[in-house]
Protein backbone atom coordinates (compact mmCIF):
# COMPACT_ATOMS: atom_id res chain seq x y z
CA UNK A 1 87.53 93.69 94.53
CA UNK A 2 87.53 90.83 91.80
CA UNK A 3 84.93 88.92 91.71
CA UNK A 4 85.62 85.01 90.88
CA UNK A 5 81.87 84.98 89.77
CA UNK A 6 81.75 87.85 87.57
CA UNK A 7 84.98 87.39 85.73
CA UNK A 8 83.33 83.87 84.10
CA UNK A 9 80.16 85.50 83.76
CA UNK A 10 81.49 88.29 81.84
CA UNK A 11 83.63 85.85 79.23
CA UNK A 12 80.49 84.11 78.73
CA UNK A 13 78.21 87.57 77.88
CA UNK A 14 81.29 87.90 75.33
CA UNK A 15 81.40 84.64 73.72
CA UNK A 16 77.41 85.13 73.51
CA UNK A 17 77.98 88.94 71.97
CA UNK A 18 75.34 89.58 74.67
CA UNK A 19 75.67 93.02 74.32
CA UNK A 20 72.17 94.12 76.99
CA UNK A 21 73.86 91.63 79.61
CA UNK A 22 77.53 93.94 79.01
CA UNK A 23 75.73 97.15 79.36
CA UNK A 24 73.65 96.24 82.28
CA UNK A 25 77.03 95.24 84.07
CA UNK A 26 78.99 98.07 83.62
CA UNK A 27 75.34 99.85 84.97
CA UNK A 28 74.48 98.12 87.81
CA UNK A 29 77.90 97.90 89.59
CA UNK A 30 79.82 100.28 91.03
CA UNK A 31 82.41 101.64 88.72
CA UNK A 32 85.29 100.84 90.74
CA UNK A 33 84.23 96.73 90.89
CA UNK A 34 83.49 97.13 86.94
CA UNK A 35 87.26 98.61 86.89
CA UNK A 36 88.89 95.43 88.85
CA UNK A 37 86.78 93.18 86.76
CA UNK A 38 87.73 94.46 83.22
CA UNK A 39 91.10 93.82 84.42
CA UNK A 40 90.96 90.28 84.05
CA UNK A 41 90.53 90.48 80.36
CA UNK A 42 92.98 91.28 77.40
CA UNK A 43 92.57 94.88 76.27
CA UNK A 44 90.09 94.03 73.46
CA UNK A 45 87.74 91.97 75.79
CA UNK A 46 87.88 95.34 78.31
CA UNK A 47 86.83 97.62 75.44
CA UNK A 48 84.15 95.28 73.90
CA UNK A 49 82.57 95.47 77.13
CA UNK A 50 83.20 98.85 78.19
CA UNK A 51 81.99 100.27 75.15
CA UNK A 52 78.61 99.35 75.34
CA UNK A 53 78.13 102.00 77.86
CA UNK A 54 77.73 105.65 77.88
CA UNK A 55 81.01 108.06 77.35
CA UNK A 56 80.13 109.04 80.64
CA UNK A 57 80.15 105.89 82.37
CA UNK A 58 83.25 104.65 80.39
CA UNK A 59 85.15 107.77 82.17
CA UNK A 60 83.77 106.78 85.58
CA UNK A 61 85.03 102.93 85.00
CA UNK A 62 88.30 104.31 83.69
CA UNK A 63 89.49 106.64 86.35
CA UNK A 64 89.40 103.63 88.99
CA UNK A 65 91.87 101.48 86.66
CA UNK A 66 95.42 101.17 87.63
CA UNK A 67 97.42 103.73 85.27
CA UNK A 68 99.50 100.80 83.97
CA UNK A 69 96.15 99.51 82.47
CA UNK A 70 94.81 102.54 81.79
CA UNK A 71 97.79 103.21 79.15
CA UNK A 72 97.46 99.76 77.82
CA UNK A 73 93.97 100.60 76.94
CA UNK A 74 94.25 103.92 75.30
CA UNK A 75 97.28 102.61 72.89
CA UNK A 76 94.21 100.23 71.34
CA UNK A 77 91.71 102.89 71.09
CA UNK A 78 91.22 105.44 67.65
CA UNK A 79 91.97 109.23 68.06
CA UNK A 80 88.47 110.08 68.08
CA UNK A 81 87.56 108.23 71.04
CA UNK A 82 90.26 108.41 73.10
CA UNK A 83 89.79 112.28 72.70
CA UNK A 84 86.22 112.60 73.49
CA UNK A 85 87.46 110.40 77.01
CA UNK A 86 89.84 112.52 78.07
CA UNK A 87 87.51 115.42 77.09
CA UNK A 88 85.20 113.48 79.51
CA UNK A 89 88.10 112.88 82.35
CA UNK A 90 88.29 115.14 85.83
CA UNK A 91 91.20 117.51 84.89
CA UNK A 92 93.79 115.96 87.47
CA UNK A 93 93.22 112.54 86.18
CA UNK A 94 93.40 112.77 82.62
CA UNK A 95 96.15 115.17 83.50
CA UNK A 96 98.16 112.13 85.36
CA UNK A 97 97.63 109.69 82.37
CA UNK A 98 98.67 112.21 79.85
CA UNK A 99 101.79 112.75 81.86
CA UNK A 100 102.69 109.08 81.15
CA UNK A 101 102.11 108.85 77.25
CA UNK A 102 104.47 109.90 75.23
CA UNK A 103 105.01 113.27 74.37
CA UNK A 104 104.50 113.05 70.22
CA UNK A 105 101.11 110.55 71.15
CA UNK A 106 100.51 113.63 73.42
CA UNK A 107 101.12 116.63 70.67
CA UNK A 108 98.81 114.42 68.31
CA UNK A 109 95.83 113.94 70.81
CA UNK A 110 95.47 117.74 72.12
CA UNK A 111 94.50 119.38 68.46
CA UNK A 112 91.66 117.00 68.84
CA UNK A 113 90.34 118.26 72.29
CA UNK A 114 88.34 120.92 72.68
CA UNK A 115 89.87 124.25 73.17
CA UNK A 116 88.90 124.89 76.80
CA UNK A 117 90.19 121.30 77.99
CA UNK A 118 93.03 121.60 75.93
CA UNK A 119 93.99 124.94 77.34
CA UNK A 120 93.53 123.51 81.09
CA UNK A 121 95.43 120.06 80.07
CA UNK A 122 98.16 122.44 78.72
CA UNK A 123 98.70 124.68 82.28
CA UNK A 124 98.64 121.19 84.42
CA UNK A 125 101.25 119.17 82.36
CA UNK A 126 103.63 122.78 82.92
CA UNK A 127 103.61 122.30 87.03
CA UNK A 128 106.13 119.72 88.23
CA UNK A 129 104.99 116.50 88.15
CA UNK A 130 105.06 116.17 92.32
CA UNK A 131 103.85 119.24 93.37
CA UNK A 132 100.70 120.52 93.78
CA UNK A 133 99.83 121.95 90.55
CA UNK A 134 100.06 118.88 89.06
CA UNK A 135 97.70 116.87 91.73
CA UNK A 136 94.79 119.85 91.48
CA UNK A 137 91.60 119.91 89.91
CA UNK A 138 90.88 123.17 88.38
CA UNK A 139 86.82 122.33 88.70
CA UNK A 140 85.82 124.01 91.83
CA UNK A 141 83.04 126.36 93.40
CA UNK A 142 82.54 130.03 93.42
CA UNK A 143 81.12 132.63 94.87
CA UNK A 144 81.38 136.48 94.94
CA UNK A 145 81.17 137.91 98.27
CA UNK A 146 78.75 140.32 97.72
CA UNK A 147 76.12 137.82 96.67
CA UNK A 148 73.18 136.80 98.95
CA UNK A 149 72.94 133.38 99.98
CA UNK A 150 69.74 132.83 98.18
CA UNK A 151 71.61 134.13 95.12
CA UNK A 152 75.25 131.80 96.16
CA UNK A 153 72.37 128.75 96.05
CA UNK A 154 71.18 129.17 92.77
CA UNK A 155 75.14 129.89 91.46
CA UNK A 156 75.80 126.51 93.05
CA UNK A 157 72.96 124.92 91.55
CA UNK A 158 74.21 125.81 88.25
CA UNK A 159 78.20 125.05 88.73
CA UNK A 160 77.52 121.86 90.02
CA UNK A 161 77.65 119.23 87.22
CA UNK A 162 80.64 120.74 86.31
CA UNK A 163 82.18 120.44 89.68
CA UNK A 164 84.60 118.14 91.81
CA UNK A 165 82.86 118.75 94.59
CA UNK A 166 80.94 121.92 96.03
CA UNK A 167 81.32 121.30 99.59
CA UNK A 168 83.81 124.07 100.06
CA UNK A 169 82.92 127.22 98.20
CA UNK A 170 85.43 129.63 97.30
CA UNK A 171 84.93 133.28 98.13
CA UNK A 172 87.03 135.50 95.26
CA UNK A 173 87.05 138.76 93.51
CA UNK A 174 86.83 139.47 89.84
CA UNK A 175 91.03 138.55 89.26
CA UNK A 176 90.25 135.04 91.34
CA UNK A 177 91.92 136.29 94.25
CA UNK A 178 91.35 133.56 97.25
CA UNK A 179 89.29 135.79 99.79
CA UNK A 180 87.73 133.12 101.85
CA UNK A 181 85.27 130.18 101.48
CA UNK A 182 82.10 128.93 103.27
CA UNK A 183 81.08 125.16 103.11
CA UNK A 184 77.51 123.98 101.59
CA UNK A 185 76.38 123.00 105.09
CA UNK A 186 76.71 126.78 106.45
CA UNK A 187 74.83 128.32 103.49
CA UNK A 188 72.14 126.40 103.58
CA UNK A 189 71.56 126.75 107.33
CA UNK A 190 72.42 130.66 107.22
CA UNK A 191 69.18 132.66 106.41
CA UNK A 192 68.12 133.46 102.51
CA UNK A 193 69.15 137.33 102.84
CA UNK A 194 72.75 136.83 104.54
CA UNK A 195 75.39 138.10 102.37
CA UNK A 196 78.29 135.47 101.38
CA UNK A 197 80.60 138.01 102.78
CA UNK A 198 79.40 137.98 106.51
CA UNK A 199 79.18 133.99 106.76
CA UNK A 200 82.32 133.04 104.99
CA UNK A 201 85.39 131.86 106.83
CA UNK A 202 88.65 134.17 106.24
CA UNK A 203 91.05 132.21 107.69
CA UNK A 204 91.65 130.04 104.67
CA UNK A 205 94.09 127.36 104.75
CA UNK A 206 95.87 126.94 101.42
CA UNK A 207 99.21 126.15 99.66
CA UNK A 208 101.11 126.89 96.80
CA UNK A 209 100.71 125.84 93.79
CA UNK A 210 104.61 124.67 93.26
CA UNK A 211 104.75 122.73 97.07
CA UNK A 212 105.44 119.54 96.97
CA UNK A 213 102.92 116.72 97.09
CA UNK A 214 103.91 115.11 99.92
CA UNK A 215 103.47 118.26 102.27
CA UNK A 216 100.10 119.15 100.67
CA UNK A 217 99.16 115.21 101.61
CA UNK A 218 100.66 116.12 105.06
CA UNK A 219 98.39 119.08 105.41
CA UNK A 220 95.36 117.88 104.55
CA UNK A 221 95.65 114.60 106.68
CA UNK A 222 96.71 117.06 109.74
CA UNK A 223 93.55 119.36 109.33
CA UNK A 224 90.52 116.65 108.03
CA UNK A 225 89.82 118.85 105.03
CA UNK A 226 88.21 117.17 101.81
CA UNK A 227 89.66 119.78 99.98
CA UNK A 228 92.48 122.19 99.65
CA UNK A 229 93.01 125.45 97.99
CA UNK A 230 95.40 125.84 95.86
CA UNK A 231 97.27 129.44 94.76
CA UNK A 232 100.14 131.10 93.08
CA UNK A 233 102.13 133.97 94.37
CA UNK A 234 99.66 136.47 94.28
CA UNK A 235 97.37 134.40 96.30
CA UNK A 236 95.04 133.99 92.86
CA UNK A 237 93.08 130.39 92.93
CA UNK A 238 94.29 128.04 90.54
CA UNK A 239 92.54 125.11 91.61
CA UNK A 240 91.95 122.48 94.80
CA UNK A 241 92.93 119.42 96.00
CA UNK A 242 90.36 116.66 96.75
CA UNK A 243 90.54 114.11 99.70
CA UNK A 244 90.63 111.66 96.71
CA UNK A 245 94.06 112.75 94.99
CA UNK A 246 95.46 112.73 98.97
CA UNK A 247 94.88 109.58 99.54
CA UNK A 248 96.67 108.28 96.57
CA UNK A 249 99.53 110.12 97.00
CA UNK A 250 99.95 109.26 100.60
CA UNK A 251 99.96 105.59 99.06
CA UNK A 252 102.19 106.25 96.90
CA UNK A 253 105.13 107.83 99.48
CA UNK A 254 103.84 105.37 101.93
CA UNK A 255 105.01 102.53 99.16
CA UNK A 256 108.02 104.38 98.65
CA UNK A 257 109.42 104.83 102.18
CA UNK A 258 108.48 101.09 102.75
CA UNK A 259 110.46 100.00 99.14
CA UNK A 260 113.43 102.20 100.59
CA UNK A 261 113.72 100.58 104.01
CA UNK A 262 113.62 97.57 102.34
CA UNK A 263 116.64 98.32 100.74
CA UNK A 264 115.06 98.69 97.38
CA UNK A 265 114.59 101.52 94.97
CA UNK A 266 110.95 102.85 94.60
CA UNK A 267 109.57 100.96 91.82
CA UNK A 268 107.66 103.36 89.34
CA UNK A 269 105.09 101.10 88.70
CA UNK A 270 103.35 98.07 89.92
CA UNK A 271 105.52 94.96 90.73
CA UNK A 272 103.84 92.91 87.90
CA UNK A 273 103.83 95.79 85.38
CA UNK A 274 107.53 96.72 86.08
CA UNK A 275 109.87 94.63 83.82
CA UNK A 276 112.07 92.00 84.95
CA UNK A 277 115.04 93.98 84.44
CA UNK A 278 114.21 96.95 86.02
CA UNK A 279 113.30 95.09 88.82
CA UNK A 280 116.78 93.18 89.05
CA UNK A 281 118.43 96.58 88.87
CA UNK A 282 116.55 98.34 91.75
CA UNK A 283 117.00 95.40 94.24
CA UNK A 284 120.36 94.57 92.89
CA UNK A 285 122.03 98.00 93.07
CA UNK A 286 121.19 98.08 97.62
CA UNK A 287 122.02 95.08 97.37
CA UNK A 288 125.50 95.44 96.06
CA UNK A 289 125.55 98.01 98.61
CA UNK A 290 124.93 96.19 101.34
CA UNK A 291 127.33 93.71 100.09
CA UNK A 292 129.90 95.87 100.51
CA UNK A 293 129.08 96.75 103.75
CA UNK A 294 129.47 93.41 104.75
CA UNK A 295 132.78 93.10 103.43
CA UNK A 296 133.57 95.78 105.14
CA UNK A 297 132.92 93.89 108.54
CA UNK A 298 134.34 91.14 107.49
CA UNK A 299 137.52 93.27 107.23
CA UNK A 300 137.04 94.04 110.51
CA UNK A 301 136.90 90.52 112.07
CA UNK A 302 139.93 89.52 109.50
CA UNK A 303 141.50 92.73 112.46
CA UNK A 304 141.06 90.47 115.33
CA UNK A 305 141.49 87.43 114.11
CA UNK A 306 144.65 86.65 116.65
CA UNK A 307 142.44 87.64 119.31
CA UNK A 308 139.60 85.03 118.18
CA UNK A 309 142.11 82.46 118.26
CA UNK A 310 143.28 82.89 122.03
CA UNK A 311 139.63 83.22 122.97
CA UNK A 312 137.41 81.04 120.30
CA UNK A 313 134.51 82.23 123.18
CA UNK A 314 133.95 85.01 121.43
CA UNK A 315 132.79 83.53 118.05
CA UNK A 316 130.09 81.97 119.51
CA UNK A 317 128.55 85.39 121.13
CA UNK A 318 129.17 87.44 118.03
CA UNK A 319 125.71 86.85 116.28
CA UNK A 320 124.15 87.75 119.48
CA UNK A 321 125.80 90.88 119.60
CA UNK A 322 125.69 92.00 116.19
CA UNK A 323 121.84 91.12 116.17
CA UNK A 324 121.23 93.31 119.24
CA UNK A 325 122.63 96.42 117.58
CA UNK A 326 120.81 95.99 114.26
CA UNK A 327 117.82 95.20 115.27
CA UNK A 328 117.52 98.26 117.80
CA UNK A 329 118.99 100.48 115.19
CA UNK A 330 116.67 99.89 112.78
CA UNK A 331 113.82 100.08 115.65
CA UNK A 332 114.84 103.48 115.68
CA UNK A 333 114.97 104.55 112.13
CA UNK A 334 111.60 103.27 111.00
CA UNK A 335 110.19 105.65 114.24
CA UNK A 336 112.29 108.35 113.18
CA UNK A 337 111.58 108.28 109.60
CA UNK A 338 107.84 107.56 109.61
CA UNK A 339 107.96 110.58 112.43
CA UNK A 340 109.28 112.54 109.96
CA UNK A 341 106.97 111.26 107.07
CA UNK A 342 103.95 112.83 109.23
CA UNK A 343 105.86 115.86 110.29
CA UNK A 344 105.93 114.98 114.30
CA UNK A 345 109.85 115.71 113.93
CA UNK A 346 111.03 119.18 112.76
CA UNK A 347 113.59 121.59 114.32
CA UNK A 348 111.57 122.94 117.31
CA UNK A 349 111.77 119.50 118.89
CA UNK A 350 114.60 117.05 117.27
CA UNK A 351 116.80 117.69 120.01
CA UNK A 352 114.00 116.48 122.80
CA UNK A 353 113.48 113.43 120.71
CA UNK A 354 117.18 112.76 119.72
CA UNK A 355 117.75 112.85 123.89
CA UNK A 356 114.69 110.30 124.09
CA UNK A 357 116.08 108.14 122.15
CA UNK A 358 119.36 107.73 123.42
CA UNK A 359 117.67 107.34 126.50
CA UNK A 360 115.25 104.34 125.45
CA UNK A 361 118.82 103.19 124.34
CA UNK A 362 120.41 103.16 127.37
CA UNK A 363 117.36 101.71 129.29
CA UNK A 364 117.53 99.01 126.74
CA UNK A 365 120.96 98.36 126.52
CA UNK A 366 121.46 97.71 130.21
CA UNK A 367 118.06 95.95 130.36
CA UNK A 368 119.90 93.37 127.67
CA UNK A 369 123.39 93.00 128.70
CA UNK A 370 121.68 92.01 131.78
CA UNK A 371 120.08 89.64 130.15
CA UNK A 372 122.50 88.34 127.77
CA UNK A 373 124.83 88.34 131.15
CA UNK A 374 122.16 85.91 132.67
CA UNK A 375 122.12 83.13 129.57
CA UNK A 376 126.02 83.61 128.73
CA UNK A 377 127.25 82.71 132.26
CA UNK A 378 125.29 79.25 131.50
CA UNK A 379 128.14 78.96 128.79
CA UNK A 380 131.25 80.57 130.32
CA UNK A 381 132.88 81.78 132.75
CA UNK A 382 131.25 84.82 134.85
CA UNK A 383 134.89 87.28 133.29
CA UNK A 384 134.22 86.48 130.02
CA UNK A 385 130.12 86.76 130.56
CA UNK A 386 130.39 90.23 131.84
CA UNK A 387 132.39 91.42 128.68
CA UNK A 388 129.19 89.71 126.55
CA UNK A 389 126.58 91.60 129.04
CA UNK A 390 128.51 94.84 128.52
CA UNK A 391 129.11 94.49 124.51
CA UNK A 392 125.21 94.06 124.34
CA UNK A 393 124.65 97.15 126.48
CA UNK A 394 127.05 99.33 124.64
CA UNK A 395 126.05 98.44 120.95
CA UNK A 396 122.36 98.54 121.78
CA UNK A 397 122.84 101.82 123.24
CA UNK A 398 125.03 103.48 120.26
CA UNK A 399 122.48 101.11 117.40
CA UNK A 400 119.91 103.02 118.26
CA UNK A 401 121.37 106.39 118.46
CA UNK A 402 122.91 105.79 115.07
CA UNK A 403 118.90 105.04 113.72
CA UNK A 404 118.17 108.25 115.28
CA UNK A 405 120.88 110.20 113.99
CA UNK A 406 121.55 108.89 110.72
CA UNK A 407 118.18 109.79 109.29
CA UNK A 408 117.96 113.09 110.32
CA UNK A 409 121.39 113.78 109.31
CA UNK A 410 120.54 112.64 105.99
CA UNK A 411 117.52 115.22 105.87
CA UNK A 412 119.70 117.61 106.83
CA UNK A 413 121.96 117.48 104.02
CA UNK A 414 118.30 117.27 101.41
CA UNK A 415 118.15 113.64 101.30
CA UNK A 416 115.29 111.14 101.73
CA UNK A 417 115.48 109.86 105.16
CA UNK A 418 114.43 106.70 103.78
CA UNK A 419 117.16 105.97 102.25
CA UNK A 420 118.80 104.82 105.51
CA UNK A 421 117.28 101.37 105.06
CA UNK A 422 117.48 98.76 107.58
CA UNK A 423 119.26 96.67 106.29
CA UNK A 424 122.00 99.25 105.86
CA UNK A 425 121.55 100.04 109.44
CA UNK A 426 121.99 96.90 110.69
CA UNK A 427 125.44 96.43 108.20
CA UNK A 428 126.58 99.38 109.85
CA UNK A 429 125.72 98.52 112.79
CA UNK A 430 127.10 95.32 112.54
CA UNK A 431 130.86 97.23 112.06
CA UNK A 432 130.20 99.15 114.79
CA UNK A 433 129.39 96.02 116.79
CA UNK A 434 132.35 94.54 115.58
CA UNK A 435 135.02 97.08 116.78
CA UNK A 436 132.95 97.27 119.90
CA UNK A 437 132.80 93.50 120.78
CA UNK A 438 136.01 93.35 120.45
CA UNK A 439 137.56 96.15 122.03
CA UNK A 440 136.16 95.58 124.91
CA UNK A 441 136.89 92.06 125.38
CA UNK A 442 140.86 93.48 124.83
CA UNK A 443 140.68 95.81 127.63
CA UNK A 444 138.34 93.68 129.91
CA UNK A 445 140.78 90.62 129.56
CA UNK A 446 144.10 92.36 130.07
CA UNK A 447 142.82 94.06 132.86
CA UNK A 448 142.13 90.69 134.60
């Protein structure tokens, strides 16, 4: 979190060249408040500071800055340097800023890394960049079955420096094939002379290396893990996925999905770091869109215009009914989507929760035209208040199966679900309320 304090204390160690005050900062505080900190200087202020660290603790500052800074800083920083930090960086990170520079920056850099990294860096940046491949870490644990654990303790001592994190231990054979794992906690409670092989935990939960993101995010949330296995087809360990990586990614569809039903396209970077333009486009395009839409009711009243001028009643109930409908269909498609976002919807029960729905629609669409029947016989007659009671009843009941429907509809034909905002919910709703409203008031007055 930035600190108001630090941030003035930090131009004056610069201004002083007080270089012992800079490196007893970037010491003493935990790398993630150094990160927020640095970013309320220019680039050249960040580095003077940062660099009177260790490489080491320069990496640790660095991975908790946003990647839009973390860009802005490399593009000031020599060859040398900037090669010996991503040399430094956990595989997955540097992995996810190299994906973002450009490729001939890229081509330059990687002579200049050593060959292992550079041979790791090279096999991430081939995996898509949202599936799991390209989330992993390829620094995990371990073990050979056949070892003791006395023997798996001492292993583990060695790996891990070099390690993400050795909670889970991985149980494989000579060609890396996933066997099983055992977590630190169970070795060191299981007795010196046990083998690996009789403590270890077959049942290993793990998914492809080429699944997407979001489901791997999915999984992980659904079964507590800290960290998941990764494989390829021949069930062969590539690497794991830490609770860490998870957690940003279930940010970043969680930003998404709220961007969509906004009606705005996902912005690929942070609202202040994406330009003007861009942002103009990716509200303006929805909102073009919805624009349409509304013309599109408009249209529709233009249809019964003769019949608003017999009964000018009906104007003044038309907001009220048009409201109803949006508002309960998008009710229904933010439950719907963000069901689907934490896989509580799939095939085995859409159909119980499509009939749910329509009946919460139904309960809530008589519940209001009783209402609305209540407050519009204040205003007119008790014939013309029953056509406003059952309007409300009728497009409340068919808004929110339409937020229930149109979602999953959408998913079923490989789009985002999300895409259904609510504000194009409620314009389509508002049609539908429309031909509705109106409709009925034809056939309700005739008949009377």
């Amino acid at each position: 979190m930035l600190d108001p304090l630090l941030v003035p204390e930090l131009r004056e160690m610069l201004n002083d060249s007080d270089v012992s005050a800079m490196r007893e900062f970037c010491a003493i505080f935990h790398p993630a408040v150094v990160a927020e900190n640095l970013g309320a200087l220019v680039t050249a202020e960040a580095w003077k500071v940062l660099s009177q660290s260790p490489l080491q603790r320069q990496v640790e500052v660095f991975e908790f800055m946003e990647l839009d800074r973390q860009i802005e800083l490399v593009s000031t920083l020599e060859k040398a340097h900037l090669s010996a930090l991503i040399e430094e960086m956990a595989p997955d990170d540097r992995v996810g800023l190299l994906r973002n520079l450009e490729d001939d920056q890229v081509e330059l850099l990687l002579p200049l890394v050593a060959q292992a990294e550079r041979s790791d860096i090279r096999k991430l940046l081939s995996y898509p960049e949202s599936s799991a491949g390209a989330l992993m870490t390829t620094e995990y644990a371990s073990l050979r079955e056949e070892l003791t654990v006395r023997e798996a303790l001492a292993a583990l001592h060695s790996q891990a420096p070099n390690r993400e994190t050795i909670y889970y231990v991985y149980v494989l054979d000579e060609a890396r094939h996933l066997h099983g794992f055992v977590s630190l906690r169970k070795l060191i409670l299981a007795r010196p002379d046990s083998l690996v092989r009789d403590i270890m935990d077959r049942d290993v939960l793990s998914v492809r290396v080429d699944e997407d993101q979001e489901s791997v995010a999915n999984k992980m949330a659904r079964y507590d893990f800290i960290a998941m296995p990764v494989v390829d087809d021949e069930n062969r360990l590539v690497g794991i996925i830490t609770h860490d990586d998870v957690l940003d990614v279930m940010r970043e569809e969680a930003t998404e999905d709220a961007h969509r039903m906004g009606a705005v396209a996902p912005l690929e970077e942070s609202y202040l770091g994406t330009p003007f333009h861009t942002l103009a486009w990716k509200r303006g395009i929805w909102l073009i869109l919805l624009l349409v839409a509304g013309f599109g009711t408009s249209s529709l009243l233009n249809l019964y215009d003769g019949v608003t001028e017999q009964h000018e009643w009906l104007v003044w109930f038309l907001p009220l009914v048009l409201a109803s409908g949006g508002n309960s269909g998008s009710q229904s498609a933010t439950l719907i989507i963000r069901s689907m976002s934490l896989g509580e919807l799939n095939r085995s029960n859409q159909n119980r929760i499509i009939r749910r729905e329509v009946a919460t629609g139904v309960a809530l669409g008589t519940a209001m035209g009783l209402l609305a029947l209540v407050f519009s016989v204040q205003y007119v007659p008790w014939t013309h208040a029953l056509v406003v009671g059952g309007t409300i009843a009728l497009v409340v009941t068919f808004g929110t199966t339409n937020g229930t429907l149109l979602p999953i509809m959408l998913r079923r034909l490989g789009f985002d679900p999300a895409l259904m905002s609510n504000p194009l919910i409620a314009s389509l709703s508002d049609a539908l309320g429309v031909l509705i409203y109106y409709n009925v008031a034809l056939l309700f007055l005739r008949s009377v």
